[in-house]
Protein backbone atom coordinates (compact mmCIF):
# COMPACT_ATOMS: atom_id res chain seq x y z
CA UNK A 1 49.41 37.63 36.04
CA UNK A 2 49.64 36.59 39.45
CA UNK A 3 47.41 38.81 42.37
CA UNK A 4 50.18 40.42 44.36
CA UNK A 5 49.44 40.14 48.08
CA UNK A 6 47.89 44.16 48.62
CA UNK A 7 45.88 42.98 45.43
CA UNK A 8 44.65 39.56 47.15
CA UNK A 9 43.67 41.15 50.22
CA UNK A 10 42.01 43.71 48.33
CA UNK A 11 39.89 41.42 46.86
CA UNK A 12 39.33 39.17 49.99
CA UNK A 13 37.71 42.83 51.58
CA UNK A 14 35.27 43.57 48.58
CA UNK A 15 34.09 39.81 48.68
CA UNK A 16 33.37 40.14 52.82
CA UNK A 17 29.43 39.82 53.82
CA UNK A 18 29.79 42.90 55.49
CA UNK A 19 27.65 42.25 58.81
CA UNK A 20 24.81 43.39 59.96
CA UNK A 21 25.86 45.36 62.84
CA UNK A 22 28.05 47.70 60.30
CA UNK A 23 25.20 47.67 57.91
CA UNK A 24 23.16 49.53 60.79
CA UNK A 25 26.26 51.58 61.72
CA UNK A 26 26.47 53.03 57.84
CA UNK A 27 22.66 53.65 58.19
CA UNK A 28 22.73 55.49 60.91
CA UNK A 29 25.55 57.42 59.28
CA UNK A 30 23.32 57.86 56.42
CA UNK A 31 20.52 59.30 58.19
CA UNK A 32 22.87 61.94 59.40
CA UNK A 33 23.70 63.25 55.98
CA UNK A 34 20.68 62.55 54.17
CA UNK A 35 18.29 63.78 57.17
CA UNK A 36 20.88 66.45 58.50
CA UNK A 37 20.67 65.14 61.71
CA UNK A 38 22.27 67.05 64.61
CA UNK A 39 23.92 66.34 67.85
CA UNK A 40 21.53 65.67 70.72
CA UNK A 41 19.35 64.13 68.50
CA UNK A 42 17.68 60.84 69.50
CA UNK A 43 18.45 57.69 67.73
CA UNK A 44 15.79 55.02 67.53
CA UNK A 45 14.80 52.90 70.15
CA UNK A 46 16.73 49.30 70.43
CA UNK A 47 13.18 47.97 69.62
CA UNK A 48 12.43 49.68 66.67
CA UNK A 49 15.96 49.06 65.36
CA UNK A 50 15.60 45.35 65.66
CA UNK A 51 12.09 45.61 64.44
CA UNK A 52 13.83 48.10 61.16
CA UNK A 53 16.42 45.82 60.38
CA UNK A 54 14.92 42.35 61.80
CA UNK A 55 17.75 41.15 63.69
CA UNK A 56 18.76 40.12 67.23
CA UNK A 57 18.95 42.66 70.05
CA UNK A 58 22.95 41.90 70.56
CA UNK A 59 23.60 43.27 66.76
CA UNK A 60 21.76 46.34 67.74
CA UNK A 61 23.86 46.81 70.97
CA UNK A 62 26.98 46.13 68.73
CA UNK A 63 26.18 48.52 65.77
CA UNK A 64 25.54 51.20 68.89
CA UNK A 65 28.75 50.28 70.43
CA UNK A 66 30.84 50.84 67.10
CA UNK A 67 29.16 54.00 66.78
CA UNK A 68 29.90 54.94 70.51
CA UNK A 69 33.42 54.10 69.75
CA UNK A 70 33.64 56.35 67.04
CA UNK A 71 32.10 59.08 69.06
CA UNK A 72 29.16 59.29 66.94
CA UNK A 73 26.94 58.24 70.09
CA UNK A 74 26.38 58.38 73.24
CA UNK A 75 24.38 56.39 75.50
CA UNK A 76 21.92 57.73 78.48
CA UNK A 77 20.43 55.57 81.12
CA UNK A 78 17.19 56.90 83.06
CA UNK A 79 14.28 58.12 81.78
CA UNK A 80 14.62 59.55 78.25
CA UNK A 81 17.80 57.18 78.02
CA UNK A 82 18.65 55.80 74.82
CA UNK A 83 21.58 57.39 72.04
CA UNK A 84 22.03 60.35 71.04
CA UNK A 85 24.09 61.90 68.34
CA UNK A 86 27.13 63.32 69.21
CA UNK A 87 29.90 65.53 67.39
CA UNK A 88 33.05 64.03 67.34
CA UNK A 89 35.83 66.31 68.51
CA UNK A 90 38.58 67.84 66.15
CA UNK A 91 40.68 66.00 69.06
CA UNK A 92 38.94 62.64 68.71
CA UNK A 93 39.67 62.62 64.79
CA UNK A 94 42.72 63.95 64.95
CA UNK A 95 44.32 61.87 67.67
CA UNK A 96 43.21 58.16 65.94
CA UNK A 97 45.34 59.79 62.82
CA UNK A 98 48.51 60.49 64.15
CA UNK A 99 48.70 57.66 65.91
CA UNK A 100 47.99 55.59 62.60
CA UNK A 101 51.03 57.73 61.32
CA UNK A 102 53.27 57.63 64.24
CA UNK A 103 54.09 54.06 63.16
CA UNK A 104 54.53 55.33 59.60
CA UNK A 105 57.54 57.93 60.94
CA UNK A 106 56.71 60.82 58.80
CA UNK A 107 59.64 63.62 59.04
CA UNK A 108 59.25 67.15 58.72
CA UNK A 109 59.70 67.15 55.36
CA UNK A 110 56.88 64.99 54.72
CA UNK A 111 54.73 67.04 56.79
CA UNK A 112 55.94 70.54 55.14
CA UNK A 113 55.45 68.76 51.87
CA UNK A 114 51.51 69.06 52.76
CA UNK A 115 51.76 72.32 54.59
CA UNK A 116 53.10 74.49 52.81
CA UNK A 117 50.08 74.02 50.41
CA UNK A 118 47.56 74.06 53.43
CA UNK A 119 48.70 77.10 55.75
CA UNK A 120 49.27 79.80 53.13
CA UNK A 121 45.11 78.65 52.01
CA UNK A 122 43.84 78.65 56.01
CA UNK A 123 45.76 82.01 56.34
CA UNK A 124 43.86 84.10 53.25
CA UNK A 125 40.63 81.95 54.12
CA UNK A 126 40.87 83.95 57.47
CA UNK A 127 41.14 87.21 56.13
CA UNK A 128 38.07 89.26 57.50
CA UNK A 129 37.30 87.08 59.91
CA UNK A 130 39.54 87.41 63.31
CA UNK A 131 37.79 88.43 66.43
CA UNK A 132 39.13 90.98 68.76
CA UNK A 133 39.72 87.71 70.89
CA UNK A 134 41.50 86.01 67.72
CA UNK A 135 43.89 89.21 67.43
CA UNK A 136 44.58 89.28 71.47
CA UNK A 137 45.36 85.78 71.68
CA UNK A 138 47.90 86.14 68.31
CA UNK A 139 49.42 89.37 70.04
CA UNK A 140 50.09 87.29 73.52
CA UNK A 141 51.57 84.32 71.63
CA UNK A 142 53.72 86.73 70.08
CA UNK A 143 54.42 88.15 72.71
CA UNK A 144 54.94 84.35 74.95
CA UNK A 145 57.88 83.91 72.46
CA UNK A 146 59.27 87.06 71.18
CA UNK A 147 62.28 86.84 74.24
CA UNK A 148 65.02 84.57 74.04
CA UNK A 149 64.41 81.30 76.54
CA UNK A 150 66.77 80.44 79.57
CA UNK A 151 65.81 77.12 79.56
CA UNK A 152 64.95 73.83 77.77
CA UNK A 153 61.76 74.24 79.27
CA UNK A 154 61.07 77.34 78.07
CA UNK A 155 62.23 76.22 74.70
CA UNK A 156 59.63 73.65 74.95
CA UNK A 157 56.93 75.80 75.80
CA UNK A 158 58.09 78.50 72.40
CA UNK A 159 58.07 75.90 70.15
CA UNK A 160 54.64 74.49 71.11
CA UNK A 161 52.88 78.26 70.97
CA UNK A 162 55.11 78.73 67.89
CA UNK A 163 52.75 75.73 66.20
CA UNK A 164 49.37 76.94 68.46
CA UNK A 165 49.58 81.06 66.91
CA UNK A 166 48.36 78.55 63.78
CA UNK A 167 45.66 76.89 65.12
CA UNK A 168 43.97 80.27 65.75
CA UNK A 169 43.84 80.61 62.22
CA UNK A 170 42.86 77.14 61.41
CA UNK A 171 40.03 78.18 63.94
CA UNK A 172 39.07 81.05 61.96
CA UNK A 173 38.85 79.87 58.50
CA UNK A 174 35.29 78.86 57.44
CA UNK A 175 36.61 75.83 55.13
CA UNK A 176 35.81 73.19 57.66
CA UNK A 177 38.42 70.76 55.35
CA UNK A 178 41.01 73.69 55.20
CA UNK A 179 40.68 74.23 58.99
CA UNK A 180 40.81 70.95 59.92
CA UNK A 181 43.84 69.31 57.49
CA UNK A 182 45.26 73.34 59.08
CA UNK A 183 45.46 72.20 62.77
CA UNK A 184 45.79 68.18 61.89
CA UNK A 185 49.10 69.01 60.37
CA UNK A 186 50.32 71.82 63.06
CA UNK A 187 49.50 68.91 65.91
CA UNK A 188 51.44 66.32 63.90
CA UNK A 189 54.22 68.73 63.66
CA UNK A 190 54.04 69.68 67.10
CA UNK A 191 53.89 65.85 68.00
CA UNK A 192 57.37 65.39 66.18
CA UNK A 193 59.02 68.86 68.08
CA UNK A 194 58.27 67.03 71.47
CA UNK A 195 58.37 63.30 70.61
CA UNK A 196 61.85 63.43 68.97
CA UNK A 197 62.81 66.82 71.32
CA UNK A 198 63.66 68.69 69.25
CA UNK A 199 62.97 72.01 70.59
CA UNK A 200 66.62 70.81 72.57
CA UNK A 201 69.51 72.75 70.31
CA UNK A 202 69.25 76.36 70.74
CA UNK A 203 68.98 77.69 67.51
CA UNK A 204 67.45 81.03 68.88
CA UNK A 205 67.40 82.43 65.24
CA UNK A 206 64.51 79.89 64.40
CA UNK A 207 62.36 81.92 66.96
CA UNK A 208 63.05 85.20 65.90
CA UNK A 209 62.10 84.21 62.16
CA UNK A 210 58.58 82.92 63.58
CA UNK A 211 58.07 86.07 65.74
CA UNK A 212 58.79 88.16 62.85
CA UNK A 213 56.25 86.48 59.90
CA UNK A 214 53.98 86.30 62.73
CA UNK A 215 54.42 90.16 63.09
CA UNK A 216 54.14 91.06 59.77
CA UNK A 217 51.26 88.38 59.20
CA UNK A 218 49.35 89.87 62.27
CA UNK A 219 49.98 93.50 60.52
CA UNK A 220 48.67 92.02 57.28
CA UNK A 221 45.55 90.97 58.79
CA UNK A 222 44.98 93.95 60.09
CA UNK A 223 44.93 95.45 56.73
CA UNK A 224 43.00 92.25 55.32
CA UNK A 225 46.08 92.45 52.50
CA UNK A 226 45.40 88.89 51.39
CA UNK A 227 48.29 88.61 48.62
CA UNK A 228 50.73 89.91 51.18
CA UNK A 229 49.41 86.83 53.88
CA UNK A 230 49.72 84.52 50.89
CA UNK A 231 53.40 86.10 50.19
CA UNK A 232 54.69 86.02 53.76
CA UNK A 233 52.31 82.36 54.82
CA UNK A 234 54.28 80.47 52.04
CA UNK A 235 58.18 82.26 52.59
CA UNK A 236 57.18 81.46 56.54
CA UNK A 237 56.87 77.64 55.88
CA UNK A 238 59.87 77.13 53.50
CA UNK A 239 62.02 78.71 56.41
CA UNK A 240 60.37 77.24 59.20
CA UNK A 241 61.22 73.89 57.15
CA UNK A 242 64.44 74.54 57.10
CA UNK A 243 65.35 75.33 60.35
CA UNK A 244 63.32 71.84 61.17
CA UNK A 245 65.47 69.95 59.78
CA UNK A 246 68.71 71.34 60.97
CA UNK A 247 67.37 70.95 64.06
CA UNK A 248 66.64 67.57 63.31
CA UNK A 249 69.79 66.59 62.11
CA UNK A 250 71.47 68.24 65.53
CA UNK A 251 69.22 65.66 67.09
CA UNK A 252 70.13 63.10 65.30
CA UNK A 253 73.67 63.44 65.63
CA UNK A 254 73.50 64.17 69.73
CA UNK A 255 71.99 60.50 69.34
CA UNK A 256 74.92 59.16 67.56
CA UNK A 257 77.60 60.71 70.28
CA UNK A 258 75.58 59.83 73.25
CA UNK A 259 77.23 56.63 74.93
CA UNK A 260 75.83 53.61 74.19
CA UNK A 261 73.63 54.76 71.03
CA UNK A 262 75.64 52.73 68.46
């Protein structure tokens, strides 16, 4: 049978010397899992890395590099310079992903296909844990789009909160995985509403179905009824997915009349 191309390259990767500078850069990795390492901890010295792993001081520098890159490290100069650990964002991680799938073109349907599994999880994973701060900030982004706009701006600005009411319960829910595939997906989503605009048709009955399962989720909290934030978290996304895509297809179509666009 003849190695299809994926298959070849496949191969090509597992039979790559992997170098030594990425051999240090999976160590160091290591020793943060296996030695729970935490940020603002010092790294070795350059010296006693190219003393550990008996190699030449530019490896070292590019193994720290790769890890500075990945906002693993970060370097100090002065006295007491040297790396230290450092957490990588939820931005940092989440930004290099969805611009890896921006030139895949995922739609909303592809991205629904994955939330609607995720949210109605992050929303009963929060249950008992909202602050007083969690609850004001859900009531004011209720509150930010509970009137109809009077301009595309404003539409804009309803659609983004829309995604951000949740993010606060991504925030809240103590599944770091859950939390973070949570806001991943709402930023990806929210990257498609302003990338391909469309937050641009009015379709003002879109954000009166999102203020109202964000009312009755809010009141659910409240009462920690978990079954009933399952309930309303899942019929939320179907209908939010729906409304997507008509709004996408209104898109679409102003494309196709717009002079020039054939």
């Amino acid at each position: 049978m003849t190695a299809t191309p994926a298959r070849r390259s496949q191969s090509q990767t597992l039979r790559r010397r992997q170098k030594l500078s990425e051999l240090i850069v999976e160590d160091v990795k290591r020793r943060i899992v296996t030695e729970k390492l935490k940020p603002g901890d010092r790294l070795p010295g350059e010296a006693e890395l190219i003393a550990e792993h008996g190699c030449a001081k530019a490896t070292v520098r590019e193994a720290l590099k790769g890890l500075e890159v990945e906002g693993l490290v970060v370097s100090r100069t002065g006295p007491g310079g040297g790396a230290y650990l450092a957490e990588p964002t939820h931005d940092h991680a989440s930004r290099a992903l969805r611009n890896f799938l921006h030139f895949r073109h995922p739609d909303s349907h592809q991205i629904y296909a994955l939330r609607k599994l995720i949210e109605p999880e992050v929303a009963v994973l929060a249950v008992g844990r909202l602050t007083d701060a969690d609850y004001a900030a859900l009531e004011d982004n209720i509150a930010l789009c509970a009137h109809e706009p009077v301009s595309e701006d404003e539409q804009r600005v309803q659609r983004i909160a829309e995604i951000e009411f949740h993010n606060v319960l991504a925030d809240a829910c103590p599944n770091p995985i859950y939390g973070f595939l949570g806001r991943f997906l709402n930023e990806l989503l929210r990257d498609v509403v302003v990338l391909k605009k469309v937050y641009v048709p009015e379709r003002h009955q879109f954000g009166a179905a999102n203020v109202d399962y964000h009312r009755q989720i809010v009141d659910a909290y409240r009462r920690a009824d978990a079954d009933a934030i399952r309930r309303l978290m899942t019929d939320h996304m179907c209908d939010a997915e729906d409304h997507l895509d008509a709004l996408e297809a209104e898109v679409a179509r102003r494309f196709l009349l717009e002079p020039g666009a054939a």
